[in-house]
PDB file of N, CA and C in Angstrom:
ATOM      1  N   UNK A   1      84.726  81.936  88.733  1.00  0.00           N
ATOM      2  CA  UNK A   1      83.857  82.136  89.887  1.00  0.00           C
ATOM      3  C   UNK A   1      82.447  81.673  89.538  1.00  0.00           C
ATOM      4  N   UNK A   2      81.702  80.828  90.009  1.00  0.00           N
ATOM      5  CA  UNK A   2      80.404  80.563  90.248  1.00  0.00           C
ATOM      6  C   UNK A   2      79.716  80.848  90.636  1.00  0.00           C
ATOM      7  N   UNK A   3      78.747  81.658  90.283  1.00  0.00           N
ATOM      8  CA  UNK A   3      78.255  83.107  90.708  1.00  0.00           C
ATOM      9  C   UNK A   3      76.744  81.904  91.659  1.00  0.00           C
ATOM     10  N   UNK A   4      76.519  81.191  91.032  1.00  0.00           N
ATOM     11  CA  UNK A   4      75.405  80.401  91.684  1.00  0.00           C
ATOM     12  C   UNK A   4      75.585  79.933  93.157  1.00  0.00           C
ATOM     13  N   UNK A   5      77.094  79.950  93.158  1.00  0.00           N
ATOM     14  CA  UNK A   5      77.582  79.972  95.081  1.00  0.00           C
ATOM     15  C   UNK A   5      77.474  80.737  95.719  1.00  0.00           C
ATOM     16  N   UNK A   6      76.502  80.707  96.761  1.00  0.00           N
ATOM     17  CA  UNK A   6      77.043  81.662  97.376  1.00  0.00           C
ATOM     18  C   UNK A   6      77.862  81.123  98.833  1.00  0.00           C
ATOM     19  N   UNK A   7      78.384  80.555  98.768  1.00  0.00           N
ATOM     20  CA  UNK A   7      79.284  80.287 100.090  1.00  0.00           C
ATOM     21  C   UNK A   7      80.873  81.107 100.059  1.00  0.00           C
ATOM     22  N   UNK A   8      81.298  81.051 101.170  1.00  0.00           N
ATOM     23  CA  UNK A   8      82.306  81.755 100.752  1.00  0.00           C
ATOM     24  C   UNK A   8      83.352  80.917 100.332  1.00  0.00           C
ATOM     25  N   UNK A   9      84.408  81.264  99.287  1.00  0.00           N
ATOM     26  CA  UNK A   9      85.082  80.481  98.745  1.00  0.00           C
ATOM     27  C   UNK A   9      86.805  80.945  98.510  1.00  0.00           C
ATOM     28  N   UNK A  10      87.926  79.845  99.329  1.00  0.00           N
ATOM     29  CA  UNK A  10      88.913  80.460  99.631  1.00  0.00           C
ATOM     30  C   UNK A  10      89.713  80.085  98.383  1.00  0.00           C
ATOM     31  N   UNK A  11      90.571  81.376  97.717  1.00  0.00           N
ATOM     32  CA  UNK A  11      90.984  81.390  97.144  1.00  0.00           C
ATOM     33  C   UNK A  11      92.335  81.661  97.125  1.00  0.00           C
ATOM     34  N   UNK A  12      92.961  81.574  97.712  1.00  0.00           N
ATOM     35  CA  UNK A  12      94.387  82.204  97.873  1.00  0.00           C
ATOM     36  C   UNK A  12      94.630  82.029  99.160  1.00  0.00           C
ATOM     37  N   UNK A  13      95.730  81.181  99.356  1.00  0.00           N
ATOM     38  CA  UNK A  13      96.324  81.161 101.155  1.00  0.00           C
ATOM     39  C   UNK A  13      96.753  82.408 102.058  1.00  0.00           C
ATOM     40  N   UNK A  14      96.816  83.283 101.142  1.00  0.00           N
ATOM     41  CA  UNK A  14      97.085  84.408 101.685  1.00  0.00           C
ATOM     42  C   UNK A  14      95.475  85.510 102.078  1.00  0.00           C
ATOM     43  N   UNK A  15      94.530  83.894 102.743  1.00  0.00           N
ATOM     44  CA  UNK A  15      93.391  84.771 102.711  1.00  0.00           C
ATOM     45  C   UNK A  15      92.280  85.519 102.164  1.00  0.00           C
ATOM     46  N   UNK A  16      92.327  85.294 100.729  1.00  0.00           N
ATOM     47  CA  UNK A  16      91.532  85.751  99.590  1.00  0.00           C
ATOM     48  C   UNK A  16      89.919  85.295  99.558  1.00  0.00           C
ATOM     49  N   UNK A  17      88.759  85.821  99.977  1.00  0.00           N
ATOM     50  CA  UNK A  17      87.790  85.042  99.773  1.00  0.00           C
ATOM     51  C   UNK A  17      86.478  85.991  99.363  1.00  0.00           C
ATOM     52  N   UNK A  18      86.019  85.116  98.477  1.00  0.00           N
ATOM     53  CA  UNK A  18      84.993  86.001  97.324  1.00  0.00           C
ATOM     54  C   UNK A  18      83.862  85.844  98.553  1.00  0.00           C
ATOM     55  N   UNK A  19      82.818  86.363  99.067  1.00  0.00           N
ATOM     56  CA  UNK A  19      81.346  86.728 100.111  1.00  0.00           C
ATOM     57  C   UNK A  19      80.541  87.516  99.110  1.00  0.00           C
ATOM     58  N   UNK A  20      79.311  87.204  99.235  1.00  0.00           N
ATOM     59  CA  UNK A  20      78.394  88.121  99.415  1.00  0.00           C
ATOM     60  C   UNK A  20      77.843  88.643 100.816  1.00  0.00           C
ATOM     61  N   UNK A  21      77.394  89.596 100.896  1.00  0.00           N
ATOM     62  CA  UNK A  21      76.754  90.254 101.807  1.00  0.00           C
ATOM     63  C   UNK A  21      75.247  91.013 102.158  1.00  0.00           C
ATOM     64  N   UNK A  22      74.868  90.965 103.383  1.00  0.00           N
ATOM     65  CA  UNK A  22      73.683  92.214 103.443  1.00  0.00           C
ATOM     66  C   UNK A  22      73.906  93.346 103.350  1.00  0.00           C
ATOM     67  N   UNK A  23      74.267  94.473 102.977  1.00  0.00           N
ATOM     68  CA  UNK A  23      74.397  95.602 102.989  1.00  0.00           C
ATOM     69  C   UNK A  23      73.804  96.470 104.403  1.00  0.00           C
ATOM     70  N   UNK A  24      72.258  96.392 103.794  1.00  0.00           N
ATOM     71  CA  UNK A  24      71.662  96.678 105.418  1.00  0.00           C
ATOM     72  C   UNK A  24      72.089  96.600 106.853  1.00  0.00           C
ATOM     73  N   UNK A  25      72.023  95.104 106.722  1.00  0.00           N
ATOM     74  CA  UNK A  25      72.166  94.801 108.382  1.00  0.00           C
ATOM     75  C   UNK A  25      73.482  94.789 108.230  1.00  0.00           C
ATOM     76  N   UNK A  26      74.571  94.394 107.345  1.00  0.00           N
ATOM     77  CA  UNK A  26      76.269  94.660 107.838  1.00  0.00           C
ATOM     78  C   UNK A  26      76.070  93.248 108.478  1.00  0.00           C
ATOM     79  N   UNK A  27      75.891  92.222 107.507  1.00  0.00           N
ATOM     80  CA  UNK A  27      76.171  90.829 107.971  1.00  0.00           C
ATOM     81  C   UNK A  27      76.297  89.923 106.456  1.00  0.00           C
ATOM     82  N   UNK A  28      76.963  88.718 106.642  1.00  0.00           N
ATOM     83  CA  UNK A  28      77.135  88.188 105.592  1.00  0.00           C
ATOM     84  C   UNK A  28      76.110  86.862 105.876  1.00  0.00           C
ATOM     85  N   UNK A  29      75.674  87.127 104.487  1.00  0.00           N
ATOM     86  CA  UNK A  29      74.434  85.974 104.043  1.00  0.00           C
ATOM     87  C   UNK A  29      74.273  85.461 102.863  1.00  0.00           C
ATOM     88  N   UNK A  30      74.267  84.702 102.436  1.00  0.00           N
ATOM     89  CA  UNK A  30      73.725  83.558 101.889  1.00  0.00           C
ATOM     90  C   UNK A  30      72.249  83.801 100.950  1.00  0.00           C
ATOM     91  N   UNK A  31      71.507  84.503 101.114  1.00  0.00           N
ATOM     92  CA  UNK A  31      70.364  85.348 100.430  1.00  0.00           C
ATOM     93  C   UNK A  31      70.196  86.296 100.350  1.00  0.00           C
ATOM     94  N   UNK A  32      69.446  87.018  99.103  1.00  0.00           N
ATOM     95  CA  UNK A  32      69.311  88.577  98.808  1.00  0.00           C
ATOM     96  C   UNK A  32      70.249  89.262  98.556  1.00  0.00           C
ATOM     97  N   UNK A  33      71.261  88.966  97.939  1.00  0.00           N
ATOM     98  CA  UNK A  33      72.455  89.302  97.673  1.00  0.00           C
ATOM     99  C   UNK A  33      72.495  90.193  96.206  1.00  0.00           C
ATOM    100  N   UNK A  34      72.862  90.903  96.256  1.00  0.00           N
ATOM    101  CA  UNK A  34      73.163  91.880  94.490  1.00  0.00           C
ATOM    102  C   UNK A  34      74.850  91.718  94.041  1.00  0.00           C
ATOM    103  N   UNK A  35      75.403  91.563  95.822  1.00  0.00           N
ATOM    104  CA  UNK A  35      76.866  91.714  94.855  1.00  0.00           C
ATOM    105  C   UNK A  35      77.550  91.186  95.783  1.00  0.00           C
ATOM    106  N   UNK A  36      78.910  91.265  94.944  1.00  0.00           N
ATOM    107  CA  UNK A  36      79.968  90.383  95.916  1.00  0.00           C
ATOM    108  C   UNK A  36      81.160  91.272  96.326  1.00  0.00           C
ATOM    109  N   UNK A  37      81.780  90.373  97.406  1.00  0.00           N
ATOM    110  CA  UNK A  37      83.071  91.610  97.880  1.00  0.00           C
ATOM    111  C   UNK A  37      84.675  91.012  97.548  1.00  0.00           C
ATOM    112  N   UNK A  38      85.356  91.140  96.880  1.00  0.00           N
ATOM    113  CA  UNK A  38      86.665  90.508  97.188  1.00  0.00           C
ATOM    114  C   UNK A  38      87.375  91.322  98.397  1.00  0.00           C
ATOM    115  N   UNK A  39      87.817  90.718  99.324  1.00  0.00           N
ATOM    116  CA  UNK A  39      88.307  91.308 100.278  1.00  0.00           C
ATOM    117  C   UNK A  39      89.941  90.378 100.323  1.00  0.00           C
ATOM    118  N   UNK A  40      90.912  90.529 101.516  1.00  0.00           N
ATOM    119  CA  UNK A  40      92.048  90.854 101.675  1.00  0.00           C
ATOM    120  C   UNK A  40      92.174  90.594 103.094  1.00  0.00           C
ATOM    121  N   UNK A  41      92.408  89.516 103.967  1.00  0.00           N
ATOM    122  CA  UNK A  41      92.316  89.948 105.258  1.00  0.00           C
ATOM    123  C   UNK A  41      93.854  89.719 105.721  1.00  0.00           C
ATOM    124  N   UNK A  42      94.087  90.516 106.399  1.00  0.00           N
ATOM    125  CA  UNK A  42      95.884  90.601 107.394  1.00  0.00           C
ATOM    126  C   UNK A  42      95.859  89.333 108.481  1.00  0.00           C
ATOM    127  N   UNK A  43      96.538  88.525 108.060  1.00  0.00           N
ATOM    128  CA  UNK A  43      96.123  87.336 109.243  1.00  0.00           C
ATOM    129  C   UNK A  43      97.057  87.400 109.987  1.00  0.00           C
ATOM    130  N   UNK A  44      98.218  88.333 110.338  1.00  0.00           N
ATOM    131  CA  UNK A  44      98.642  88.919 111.964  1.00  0.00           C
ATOM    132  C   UNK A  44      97.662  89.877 112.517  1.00  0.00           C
ATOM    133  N   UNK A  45      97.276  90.953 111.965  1.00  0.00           N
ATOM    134  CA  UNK A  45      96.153  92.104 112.502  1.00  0.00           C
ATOM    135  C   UNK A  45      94.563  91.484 112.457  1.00  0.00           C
ATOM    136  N   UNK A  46      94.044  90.672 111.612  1.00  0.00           N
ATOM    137  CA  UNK A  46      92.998  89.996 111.523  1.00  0.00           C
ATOM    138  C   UNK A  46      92.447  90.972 110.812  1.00  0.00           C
ATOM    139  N   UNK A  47      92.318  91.935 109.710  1.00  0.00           N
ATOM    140  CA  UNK A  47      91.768  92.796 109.380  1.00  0.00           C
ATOM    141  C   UNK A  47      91.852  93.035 108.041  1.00  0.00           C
ATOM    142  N   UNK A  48      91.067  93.478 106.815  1.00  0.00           N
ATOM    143  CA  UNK A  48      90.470  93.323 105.196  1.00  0.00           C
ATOM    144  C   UNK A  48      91.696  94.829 104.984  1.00  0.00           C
ATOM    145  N   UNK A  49      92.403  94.769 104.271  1.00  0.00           N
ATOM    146  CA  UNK A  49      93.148  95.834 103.723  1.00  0.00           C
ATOM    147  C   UNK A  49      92.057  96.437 102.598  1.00  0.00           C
ATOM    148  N   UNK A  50      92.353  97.904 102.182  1.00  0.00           N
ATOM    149  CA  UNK A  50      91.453  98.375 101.370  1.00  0.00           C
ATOM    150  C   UNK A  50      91.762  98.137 100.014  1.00  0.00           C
ATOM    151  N   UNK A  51      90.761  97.858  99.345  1.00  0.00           N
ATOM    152  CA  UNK A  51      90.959  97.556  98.088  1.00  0.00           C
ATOM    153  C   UNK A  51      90.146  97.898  96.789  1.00  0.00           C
ATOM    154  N   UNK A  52      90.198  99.410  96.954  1.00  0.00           N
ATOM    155  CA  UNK A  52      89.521  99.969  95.938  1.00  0.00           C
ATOM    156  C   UNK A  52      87.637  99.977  96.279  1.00  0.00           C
ATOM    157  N   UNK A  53      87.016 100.569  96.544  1.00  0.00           N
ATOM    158  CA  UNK A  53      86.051 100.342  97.219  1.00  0.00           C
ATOM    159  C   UNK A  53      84.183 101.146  97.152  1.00  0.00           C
ATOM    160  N   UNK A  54      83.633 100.658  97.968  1.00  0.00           N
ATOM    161  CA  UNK A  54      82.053 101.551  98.109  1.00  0.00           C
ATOM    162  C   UNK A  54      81.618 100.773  99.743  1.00  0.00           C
ATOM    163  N   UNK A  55      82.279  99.706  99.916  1.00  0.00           N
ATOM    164  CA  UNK A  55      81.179  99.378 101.120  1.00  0.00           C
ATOM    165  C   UNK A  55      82.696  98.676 102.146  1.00  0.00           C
ATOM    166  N   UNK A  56      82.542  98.959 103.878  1.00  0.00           N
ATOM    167  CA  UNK A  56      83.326  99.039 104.934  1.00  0.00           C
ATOM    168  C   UNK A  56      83.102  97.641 106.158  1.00  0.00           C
ATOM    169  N   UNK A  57      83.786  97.390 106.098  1.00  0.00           N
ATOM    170  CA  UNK A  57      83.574  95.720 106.716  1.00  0.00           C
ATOM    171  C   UNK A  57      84.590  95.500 107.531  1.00  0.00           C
ATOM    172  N   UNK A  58      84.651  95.114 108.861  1.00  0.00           N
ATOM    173  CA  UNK A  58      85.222  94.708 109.565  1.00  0.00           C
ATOM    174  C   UNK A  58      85.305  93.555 109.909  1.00  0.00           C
ATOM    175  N   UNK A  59      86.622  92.282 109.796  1.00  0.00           N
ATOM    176  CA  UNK A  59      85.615  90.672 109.676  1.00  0.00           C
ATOM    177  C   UNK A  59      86.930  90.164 110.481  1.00  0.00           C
ATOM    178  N   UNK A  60      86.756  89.119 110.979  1.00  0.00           N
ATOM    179  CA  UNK A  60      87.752  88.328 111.744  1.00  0.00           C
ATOM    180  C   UNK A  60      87.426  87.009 111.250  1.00  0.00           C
ATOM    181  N   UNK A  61      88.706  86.580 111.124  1.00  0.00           N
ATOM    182  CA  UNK A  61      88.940  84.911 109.707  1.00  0.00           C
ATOM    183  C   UNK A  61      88.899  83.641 110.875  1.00  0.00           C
ATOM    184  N   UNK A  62      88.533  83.252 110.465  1.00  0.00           N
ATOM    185  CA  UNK A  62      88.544  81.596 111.593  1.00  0.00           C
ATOM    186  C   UNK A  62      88.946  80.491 110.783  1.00  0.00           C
ATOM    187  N   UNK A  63      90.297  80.486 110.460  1.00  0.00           N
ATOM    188  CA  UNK A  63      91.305  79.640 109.609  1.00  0.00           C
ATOM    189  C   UNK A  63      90.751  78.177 109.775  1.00  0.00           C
ATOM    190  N   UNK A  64      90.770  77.379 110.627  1.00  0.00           N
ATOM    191  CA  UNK A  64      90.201  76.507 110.428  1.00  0.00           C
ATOM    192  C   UNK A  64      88.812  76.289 109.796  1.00  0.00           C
ATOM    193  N   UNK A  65      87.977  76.614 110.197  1.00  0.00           N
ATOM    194  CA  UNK A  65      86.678  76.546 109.658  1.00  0.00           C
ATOM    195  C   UNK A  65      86.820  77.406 108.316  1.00  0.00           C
ATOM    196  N   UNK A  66      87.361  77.931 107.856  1.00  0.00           N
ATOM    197  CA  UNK A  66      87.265  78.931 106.813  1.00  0.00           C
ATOM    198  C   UNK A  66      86.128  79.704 106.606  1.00  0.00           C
ATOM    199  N   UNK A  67      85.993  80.722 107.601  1.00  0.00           N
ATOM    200  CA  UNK A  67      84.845  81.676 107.896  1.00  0.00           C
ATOM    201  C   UNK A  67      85.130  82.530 107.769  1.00  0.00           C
ATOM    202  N   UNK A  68      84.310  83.775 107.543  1.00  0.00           N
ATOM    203  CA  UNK A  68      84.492  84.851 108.132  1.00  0.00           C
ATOM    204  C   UNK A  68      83.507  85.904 109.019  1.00  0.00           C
ATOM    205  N   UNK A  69      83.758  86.865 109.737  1.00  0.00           N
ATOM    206  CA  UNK A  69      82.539  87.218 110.533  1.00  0.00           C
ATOM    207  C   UNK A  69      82.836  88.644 110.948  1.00  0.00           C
ATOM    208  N   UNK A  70      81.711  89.366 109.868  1.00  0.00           N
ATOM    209  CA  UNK A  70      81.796  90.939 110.564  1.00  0.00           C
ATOM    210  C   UNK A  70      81.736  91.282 111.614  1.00  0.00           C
ATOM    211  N   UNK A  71      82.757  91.963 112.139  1.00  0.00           N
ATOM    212  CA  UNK A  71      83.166  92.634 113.765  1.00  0.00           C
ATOM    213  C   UNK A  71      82.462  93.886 113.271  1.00  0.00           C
ATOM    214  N   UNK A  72      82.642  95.045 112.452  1.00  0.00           N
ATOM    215  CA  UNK A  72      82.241  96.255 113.134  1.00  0.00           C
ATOM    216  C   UNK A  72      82.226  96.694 111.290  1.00  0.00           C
ATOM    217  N   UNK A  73      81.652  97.969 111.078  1.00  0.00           N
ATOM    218  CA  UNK A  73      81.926  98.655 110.138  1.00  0.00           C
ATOM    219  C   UNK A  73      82.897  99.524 109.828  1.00  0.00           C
ATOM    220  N   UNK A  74      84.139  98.989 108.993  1.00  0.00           N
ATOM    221  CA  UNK A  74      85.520  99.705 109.153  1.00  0.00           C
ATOM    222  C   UNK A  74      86.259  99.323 108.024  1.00  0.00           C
ATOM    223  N   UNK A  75      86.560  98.445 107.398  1.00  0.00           N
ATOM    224  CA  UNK A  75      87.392  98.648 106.460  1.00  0.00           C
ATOM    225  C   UNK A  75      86.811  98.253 104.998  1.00  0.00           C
ATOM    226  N   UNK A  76      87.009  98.601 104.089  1.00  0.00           N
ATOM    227  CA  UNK A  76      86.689  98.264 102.689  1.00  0.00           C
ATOM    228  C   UNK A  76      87.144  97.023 102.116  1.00  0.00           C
ATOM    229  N   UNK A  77      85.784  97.059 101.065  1.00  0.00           N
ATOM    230  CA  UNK A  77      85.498  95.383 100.394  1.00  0.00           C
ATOM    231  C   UNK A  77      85.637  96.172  99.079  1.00  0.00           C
ATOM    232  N   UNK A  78      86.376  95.412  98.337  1.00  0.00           N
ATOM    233  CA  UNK A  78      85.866  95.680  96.465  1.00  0.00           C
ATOM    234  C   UNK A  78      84.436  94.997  96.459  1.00  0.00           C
ATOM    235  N   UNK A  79      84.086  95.670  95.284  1.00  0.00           N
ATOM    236  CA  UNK A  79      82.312  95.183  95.161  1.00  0.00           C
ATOM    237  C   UNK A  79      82.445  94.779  93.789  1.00  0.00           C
ATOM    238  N   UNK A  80      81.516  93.811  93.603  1.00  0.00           N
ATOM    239  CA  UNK A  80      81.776  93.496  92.065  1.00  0.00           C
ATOM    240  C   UNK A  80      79.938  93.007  92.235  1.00  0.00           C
ATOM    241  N   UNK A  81      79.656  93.713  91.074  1.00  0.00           N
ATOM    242  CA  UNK A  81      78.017  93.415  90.556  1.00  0.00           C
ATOM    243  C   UNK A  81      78.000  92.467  89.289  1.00  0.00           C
TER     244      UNK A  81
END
């Protein structure tokens, strides 16, 4: 992992993608970042399975573009500092 990226970066077809985030605002960005999330998303339900955790993210995947985009505060991110 290349910690100097911060873009998000897909790792696994089954949806796997390393983000950083704002904490605050509950949006994913690109600056001011302390840590990262491995998340898990269900691509029938569209939704991050929990995976051991501290911070709750709700994100919907846009397969083509390979995005992702917090919907609401709800399910858990692993955090890695």
């Amino acid at each position: 992992m290349n910690n100097n990226n911060h873009h998000m970066i897909e790792t696994d077809i089954d949806y796997y993608y390393m983000f950083e985030t704002d904490i605050d605002n509950h949006i994913m960005t690109e600056m001011d970042i302390d840590c990262s999330y491995m998340i898990e998303t269900n691509n029938e339900y569209r939704h991050m399975n929990e995976t051991d955790i501290d911070y709750h993210y709700m994100i919907e995947t846009d397969k083509e573009n390979r995005t992702l985009t917090v919907m609401n505060e709800k399910v858990h991110a692993k955090k890695y500092c």
